[in-house]
PDB file of N, CA and C in Angstrom:
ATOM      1  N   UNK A   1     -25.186 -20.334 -45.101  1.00  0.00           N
ATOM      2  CA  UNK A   1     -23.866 -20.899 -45.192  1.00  0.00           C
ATOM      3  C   UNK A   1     -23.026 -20.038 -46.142  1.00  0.00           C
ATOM      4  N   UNK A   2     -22.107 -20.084 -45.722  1.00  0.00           N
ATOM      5  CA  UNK A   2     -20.829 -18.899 -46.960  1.00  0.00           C
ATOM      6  C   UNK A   2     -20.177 -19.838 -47.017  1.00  0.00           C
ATOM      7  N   UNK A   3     -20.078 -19.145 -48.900  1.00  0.00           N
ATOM      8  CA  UNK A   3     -19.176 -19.791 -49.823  1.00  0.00           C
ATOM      9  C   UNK A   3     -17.529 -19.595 -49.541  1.00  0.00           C
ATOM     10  N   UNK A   4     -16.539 -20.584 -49.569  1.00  0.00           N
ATOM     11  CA  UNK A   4     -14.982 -20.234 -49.628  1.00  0.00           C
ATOM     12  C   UNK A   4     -14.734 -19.251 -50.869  1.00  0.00           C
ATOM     13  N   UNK A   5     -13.751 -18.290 -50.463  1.00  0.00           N
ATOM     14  CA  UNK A   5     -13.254 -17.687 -51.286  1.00  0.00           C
ATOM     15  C   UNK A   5     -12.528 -18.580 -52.112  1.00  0.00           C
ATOM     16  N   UNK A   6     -12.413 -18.196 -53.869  1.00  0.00           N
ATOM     17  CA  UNK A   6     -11.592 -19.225 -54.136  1.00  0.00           C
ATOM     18  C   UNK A   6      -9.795 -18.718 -54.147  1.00  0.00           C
ATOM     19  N   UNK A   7      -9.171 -19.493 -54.514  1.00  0.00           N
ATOM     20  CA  UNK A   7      -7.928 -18.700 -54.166  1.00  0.00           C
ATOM     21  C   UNK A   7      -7.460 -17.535 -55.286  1.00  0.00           C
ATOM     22  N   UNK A   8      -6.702 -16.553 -54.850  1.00  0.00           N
ATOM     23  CA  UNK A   8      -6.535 -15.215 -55.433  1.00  0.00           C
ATOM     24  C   UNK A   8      -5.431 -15.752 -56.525  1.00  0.00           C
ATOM     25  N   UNK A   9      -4.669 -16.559 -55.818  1.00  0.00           N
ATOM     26  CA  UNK A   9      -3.354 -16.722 -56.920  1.00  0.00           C
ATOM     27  C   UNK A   9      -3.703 -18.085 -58.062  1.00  0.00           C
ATOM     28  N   UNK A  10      -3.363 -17.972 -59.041  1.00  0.00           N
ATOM     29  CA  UNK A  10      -3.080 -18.937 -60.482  1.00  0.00           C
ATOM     30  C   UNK A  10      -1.871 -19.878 -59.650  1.00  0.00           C
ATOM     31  N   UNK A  11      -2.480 -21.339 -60.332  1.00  0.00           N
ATOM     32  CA  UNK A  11      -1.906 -22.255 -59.432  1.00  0.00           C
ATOM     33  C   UNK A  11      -0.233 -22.323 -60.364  1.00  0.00           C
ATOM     34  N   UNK A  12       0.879 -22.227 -59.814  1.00  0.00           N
ATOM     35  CA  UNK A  12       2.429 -22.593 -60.370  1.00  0.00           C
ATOM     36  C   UNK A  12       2.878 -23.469 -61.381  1.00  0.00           C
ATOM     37  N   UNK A  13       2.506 -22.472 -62.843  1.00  0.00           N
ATOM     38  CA  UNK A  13       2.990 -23.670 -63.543  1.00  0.00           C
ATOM     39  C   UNK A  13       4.457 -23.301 -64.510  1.00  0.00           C
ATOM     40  N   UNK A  14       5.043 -24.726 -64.033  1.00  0.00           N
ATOM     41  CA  UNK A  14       6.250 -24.862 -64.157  1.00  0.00           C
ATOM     42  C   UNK A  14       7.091 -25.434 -65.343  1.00  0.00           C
ATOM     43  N   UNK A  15       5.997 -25.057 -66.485  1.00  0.00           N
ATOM     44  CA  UNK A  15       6.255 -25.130 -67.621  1.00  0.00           C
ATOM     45  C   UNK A  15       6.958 -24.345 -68.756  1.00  0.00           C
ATOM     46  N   UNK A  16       7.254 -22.772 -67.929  1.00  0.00           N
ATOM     47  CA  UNK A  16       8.365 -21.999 -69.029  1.00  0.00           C
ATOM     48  C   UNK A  16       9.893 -21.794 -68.377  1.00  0.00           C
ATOM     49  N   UNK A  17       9.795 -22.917 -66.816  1.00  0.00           N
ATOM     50  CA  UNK A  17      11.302 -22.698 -66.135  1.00  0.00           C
ATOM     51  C   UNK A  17      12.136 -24.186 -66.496  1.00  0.00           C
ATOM     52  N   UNK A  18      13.198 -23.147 -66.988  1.00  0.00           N
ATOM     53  CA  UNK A  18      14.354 -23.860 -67.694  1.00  0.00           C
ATOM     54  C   UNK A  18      14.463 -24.690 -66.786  1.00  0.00           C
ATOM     55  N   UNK A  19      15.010 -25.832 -67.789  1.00  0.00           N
ATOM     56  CA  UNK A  19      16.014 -27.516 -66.915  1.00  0.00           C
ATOM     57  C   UNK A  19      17.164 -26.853 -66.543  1.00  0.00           C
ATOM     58  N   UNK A  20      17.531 -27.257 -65.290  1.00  0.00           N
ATOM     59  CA  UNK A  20      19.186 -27.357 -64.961  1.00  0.00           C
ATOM     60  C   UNK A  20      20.182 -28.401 -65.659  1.00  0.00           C
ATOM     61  N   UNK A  21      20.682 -27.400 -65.528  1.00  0.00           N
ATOM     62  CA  UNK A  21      21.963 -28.250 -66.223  1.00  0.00           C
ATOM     63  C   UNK A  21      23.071 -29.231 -65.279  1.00  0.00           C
ATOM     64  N   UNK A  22      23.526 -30.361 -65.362  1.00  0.00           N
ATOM     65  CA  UNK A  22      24.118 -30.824 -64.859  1.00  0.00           C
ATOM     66  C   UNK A  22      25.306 -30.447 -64.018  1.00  0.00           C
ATOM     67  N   UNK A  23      25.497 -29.691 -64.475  1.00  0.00           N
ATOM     68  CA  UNK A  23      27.062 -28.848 -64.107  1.00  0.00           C
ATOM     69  C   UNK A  23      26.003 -27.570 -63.080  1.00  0.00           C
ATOM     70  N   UNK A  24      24.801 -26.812 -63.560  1.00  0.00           N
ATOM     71  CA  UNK A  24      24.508 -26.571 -62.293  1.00  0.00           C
ATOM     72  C   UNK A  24      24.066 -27.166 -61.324  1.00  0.00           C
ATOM     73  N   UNK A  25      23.069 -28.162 -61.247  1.00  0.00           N
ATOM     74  CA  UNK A  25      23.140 -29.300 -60.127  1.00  0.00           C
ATOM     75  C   UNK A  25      24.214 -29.630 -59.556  1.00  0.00           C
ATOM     76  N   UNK A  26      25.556 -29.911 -59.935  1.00  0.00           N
ATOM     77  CA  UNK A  26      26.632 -29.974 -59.335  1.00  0.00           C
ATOM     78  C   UNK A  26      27.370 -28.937 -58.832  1.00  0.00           C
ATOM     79  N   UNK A  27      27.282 -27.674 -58.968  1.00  0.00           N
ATOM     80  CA  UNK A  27      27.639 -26.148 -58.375  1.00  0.00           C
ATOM     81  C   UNK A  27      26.041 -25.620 -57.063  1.00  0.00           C
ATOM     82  N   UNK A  28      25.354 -26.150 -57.453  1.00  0.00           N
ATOM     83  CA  UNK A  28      23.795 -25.767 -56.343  1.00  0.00           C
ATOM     84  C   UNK A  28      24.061 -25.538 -54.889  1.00  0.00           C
ATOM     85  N   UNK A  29      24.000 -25.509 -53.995  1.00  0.00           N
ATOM     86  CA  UNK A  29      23.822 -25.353 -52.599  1.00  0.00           C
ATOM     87  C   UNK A  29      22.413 -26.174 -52.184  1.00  0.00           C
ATOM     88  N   UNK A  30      22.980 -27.468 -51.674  1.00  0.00           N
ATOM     89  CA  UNK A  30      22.006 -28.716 -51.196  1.00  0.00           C
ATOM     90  C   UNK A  30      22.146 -28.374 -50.148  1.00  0.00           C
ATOM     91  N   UNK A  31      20.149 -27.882 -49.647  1.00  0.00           N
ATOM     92  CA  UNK A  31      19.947 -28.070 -47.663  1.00  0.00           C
ATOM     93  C   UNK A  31      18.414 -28.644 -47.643  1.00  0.00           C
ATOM     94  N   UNK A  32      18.089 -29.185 -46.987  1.00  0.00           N
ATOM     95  CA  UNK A  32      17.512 -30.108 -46.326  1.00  0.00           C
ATOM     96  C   UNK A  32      16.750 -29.601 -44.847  1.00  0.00           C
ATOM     97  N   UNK A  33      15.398 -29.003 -44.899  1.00  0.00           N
ATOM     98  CA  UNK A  33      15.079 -28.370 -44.052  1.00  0.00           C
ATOM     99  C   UNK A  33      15.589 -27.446 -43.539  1.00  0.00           C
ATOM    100  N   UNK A  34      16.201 -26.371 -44.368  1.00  0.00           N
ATOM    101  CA  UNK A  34      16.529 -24.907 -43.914  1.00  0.00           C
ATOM    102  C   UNK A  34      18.147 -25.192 -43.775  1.00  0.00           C
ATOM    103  N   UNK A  35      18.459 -26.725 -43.551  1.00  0.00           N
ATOM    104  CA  UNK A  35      19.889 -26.954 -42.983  1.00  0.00           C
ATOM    105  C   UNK A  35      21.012 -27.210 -43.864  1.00  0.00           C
ATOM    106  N   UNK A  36      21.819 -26.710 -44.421  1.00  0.00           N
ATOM    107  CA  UNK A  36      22.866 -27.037 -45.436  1.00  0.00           C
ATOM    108  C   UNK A  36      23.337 -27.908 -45.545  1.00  0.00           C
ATOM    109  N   UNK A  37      23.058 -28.890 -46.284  1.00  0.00           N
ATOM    110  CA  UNK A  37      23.673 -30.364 -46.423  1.00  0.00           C
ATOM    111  C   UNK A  37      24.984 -30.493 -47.263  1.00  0.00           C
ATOM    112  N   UNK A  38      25.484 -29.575 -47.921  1.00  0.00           N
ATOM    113  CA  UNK A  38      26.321 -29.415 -49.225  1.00  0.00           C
ATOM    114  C   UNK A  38      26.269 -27.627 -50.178  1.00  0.00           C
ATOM    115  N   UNK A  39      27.734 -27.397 -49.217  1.00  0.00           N
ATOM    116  CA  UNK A  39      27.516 -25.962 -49.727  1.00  0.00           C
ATOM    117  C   UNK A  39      27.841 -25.698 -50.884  1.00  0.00           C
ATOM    118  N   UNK A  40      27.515 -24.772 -51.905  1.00  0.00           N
ATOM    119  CA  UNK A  40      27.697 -24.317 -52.917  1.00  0.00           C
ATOM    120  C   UNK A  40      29.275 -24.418 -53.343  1.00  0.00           C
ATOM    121  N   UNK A  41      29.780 -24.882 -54.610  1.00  0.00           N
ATOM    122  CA  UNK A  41      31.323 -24.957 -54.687  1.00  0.00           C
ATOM    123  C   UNK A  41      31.095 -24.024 -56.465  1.00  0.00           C
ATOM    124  N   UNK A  42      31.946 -23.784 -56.918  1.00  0.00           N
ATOM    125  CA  UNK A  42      32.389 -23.509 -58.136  1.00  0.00           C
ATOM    126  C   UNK A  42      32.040 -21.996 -58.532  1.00  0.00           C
ATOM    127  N   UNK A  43      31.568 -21.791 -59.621  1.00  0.00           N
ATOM    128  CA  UNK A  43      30.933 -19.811 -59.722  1.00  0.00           C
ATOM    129  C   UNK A  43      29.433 -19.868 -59.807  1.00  0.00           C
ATOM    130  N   UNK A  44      29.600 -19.085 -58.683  1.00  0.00           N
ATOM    131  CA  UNK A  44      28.245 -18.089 -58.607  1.00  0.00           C
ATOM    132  C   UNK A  44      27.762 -16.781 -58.912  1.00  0.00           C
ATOM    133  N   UNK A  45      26.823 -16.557 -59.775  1.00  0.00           N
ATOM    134  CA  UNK A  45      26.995 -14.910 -59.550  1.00  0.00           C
ATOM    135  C   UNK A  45      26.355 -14.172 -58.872  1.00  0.00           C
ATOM    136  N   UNK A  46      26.800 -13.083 -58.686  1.00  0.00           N
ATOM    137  CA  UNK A  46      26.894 -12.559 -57.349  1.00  0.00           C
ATOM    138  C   UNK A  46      26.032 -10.970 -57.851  1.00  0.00           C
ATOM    139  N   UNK A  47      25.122 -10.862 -57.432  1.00  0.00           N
ATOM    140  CA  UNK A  47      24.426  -8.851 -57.942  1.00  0.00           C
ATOM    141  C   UNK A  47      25.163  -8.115 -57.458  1.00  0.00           C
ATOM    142  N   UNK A  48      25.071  -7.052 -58.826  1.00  0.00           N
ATOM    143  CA  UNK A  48      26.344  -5.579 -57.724  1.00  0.00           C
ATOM    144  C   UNK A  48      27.695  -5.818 -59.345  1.00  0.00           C
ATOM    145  N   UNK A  49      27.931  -4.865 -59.435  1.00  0.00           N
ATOM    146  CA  UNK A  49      29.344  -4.665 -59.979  1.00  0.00           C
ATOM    147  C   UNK A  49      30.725  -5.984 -59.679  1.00  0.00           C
ATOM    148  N   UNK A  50      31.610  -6.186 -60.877  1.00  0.00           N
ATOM    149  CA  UNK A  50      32.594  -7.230 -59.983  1.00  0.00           C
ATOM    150  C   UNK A  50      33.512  -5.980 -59.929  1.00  0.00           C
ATOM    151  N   UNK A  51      34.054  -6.637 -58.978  1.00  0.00           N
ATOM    152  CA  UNK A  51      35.721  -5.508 -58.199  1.00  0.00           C
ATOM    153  C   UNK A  51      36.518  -5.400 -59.642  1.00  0.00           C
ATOM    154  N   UNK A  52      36.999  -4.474 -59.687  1.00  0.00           N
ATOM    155  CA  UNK A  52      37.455  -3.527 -60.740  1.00  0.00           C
ATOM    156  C   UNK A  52      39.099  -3.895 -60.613  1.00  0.00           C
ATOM    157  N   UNK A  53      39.707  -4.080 -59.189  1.00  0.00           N
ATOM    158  CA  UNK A  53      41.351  -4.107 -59.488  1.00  0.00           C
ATOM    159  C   UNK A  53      41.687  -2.395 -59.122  1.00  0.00           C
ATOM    160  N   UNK A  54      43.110  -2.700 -60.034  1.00  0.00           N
ATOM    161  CA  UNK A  54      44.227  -1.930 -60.168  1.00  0.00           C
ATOM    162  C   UNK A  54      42.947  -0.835 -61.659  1.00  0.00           C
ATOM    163  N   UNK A  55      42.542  -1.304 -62.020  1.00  0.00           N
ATOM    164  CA  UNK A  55      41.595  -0.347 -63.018  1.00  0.00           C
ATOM    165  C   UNK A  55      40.550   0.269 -63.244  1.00  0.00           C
ATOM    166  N   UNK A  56      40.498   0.196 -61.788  1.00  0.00           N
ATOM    167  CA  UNK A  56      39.058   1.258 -61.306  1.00  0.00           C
ATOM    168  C   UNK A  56      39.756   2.787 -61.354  1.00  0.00           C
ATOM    169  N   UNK A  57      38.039   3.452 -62.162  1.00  0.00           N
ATOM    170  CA  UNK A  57      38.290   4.822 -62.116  1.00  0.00           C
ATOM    171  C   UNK A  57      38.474   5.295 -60.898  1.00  0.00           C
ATOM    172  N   UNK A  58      38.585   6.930 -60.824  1.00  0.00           N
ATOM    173  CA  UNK A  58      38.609   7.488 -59.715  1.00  0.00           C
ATOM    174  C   UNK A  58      37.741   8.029 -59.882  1.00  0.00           C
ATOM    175  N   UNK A  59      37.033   8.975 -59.007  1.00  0.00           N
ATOM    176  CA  UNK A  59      36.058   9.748 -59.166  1.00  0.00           C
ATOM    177  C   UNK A  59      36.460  11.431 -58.147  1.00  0.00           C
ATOM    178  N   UNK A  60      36.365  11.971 -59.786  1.00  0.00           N
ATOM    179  CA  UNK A  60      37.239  13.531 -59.086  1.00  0.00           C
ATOM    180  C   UNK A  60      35.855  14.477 -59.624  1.00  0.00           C
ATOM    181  N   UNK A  61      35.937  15.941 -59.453  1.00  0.00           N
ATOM    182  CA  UNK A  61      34.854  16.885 -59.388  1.00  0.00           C
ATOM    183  C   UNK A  61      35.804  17.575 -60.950  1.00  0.00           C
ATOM    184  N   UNK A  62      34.909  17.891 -61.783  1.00  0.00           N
ATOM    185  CA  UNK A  62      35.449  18.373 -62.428  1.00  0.00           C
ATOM    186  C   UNK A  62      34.876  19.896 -63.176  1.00  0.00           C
ATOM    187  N   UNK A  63      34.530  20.860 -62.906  1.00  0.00           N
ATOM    188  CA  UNK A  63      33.917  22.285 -63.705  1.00  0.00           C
ATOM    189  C   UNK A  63      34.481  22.567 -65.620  1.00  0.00           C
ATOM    190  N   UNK A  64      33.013  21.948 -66.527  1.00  0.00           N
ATOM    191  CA  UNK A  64      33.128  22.114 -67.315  1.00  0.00           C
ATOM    192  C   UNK A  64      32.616  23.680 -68.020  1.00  0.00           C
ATOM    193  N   UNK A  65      32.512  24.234 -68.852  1.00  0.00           N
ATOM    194  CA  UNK A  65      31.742  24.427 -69.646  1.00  0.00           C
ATOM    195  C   UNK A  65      30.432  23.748 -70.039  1.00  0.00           C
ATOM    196  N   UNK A  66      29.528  24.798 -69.842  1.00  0.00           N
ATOM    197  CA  UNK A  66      27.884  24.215 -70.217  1.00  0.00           C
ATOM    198  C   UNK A  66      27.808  23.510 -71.531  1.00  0.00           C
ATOM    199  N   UNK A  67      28.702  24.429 -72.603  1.00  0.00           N
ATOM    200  CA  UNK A  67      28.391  23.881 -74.008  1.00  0.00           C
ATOM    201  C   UNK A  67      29.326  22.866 -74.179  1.00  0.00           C
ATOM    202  N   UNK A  68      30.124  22.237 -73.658  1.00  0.00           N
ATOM    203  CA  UNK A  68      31.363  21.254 -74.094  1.00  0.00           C
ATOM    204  C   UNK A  68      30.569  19.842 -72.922  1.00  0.00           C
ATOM    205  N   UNK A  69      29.276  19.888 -71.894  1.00  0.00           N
ATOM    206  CA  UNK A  69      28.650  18.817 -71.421  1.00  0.00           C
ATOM    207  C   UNK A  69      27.330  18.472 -72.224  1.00  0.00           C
ATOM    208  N   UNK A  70      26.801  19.807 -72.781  1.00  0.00           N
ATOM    209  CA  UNK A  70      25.561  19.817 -73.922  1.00  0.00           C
ATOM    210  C   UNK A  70      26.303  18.816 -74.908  1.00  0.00           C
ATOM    211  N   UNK A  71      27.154  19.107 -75.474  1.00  0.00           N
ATOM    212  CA  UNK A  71      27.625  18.737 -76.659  1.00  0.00           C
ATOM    213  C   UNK A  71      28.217  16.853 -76.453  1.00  0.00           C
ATOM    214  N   UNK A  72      28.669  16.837 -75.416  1.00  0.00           N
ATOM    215  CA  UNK A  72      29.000  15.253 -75.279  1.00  0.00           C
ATOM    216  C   UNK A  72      27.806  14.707 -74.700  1.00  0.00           C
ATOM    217  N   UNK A  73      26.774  15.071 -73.991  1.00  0.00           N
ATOM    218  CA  UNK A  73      25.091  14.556 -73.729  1.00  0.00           C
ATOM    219  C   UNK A  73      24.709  14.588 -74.760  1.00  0.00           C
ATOM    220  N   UNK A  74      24.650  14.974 -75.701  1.00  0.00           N
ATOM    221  CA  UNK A  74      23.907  14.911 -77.105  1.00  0.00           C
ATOM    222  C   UNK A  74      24.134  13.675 -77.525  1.00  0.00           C
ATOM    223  N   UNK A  75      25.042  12.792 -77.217  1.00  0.00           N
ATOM    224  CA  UNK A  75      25.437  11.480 -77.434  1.00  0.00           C
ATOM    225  C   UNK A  75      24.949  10.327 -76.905  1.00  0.00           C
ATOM    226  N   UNK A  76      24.018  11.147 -76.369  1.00  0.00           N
ATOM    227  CA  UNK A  76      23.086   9.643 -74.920  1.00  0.00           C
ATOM    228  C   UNK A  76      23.801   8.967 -74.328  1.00  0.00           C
ATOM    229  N   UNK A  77      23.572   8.333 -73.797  1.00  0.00           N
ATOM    230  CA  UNK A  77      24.396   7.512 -72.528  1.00  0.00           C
ATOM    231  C   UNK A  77      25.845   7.089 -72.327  1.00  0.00           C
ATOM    232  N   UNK A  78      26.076   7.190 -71.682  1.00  0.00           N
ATOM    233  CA  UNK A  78      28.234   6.946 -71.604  1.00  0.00           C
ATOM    234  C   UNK A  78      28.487   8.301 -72.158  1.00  0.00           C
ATOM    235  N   UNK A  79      27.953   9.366 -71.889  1.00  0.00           N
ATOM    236  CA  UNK A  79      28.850  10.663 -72.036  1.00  0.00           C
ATOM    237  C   UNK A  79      29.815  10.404 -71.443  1.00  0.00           C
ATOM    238  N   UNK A  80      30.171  10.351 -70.080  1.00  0.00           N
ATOM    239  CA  UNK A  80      30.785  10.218 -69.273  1.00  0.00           C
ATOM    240  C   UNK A  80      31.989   9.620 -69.741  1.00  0.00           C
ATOM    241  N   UNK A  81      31.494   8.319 -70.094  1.00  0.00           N
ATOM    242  CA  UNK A  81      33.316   7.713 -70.480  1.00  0.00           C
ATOM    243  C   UNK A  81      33.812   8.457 -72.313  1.00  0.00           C
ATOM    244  N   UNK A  82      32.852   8.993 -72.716  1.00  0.00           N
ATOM    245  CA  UNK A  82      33.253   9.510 -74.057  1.00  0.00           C
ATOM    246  C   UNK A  82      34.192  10.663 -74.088  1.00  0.00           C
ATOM    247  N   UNK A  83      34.090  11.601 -72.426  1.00  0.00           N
ATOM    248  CA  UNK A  83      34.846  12.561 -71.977  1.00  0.00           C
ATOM    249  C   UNK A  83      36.149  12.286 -71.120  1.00  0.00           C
ATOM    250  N   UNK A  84      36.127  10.817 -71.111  1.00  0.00           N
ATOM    251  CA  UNK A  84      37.367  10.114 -70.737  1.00  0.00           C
ATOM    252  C   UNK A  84      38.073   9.994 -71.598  1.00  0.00           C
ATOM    253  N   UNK A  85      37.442   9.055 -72.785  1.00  0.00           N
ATOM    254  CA  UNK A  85      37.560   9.381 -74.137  1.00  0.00           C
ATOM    255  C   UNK A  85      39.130  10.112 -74.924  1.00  0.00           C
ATOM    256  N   UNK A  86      37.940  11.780 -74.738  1.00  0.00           N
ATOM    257  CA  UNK A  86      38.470  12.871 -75.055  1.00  0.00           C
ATOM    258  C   UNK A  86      39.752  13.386 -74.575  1.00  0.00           C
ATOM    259  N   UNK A  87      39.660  13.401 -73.307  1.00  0.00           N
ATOM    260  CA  UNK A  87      40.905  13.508 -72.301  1.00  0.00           C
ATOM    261  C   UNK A  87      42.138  12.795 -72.542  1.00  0.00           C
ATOM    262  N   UNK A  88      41.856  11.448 -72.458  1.00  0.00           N
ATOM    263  CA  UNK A  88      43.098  10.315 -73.112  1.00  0.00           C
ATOM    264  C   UNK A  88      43.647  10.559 -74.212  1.00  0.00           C
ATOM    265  N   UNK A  89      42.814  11.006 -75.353  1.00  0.00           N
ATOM    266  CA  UNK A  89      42.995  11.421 -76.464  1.00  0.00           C
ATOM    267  C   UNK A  89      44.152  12.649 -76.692  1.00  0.00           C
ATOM    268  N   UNK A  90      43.544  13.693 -75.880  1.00  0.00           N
ATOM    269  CA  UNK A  90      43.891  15.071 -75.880  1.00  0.00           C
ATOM    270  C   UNK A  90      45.674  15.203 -74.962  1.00  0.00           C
ATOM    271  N   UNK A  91      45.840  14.098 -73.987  1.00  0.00           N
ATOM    272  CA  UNK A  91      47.067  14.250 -73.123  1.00  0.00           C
ATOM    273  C   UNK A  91      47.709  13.040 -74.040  1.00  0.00           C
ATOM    274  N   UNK A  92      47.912  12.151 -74.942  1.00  0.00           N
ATOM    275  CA  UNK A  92      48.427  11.362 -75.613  1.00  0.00           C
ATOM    276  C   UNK A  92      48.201  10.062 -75.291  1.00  0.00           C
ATOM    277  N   UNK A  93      47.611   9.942 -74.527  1.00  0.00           N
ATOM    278  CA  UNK A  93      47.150   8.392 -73.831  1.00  0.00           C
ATOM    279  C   UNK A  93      46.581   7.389 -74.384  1.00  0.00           C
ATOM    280  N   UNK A  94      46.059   7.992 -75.462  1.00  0.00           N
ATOM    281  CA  UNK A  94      45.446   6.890 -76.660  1.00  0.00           C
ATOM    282  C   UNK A  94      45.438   6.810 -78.168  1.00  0.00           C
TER     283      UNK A  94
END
């Protein structure tokens, strides 16, 4: 006779997931067998960037100098806007 495997997964415990909050229970999306009983109303968030507007960058090609991209990378991360930065700075913009 063979033994059952026992099961691979640790049984769900639902002891480090946060309570909802009332106000999310009342924003939730209620369905009822796959079927939407009460769609979602109020804010949700949504993955991905939010829309930017009238104040989104552009994105242009620009040929620097090796030592003037060394020199703002030396700064770790957000070079990029630190050379926006610079620019704003340099045409009177800021």
């Amino acid at each position: 006779m063979t033994r059952k495997a026992a099961a691979s997964l640790p049984a769900w415990d639902d002891e480090d997931t946060p309570e909802w909050t009332d106000d999310q229970l009342d924003r939730a999306e209620l369905a009822v067998g796959g079927k939407v009983v009460r769609p979602a109303n109020g804010t949700l968030t949504r993955v991905g960037r939010p829309p930017l507007g009238a104040q989104a960058k552009r994105q242009v090609t620009l040929r620097l100098d090796p030592d003037v991209i060394e020199k703002f990378r030396e700064g770790g991360r957000g070079w990029q806007g630190r050379v926006n930065d610079a620019l704003r700075k340099a045409v009177g913009l800021s």
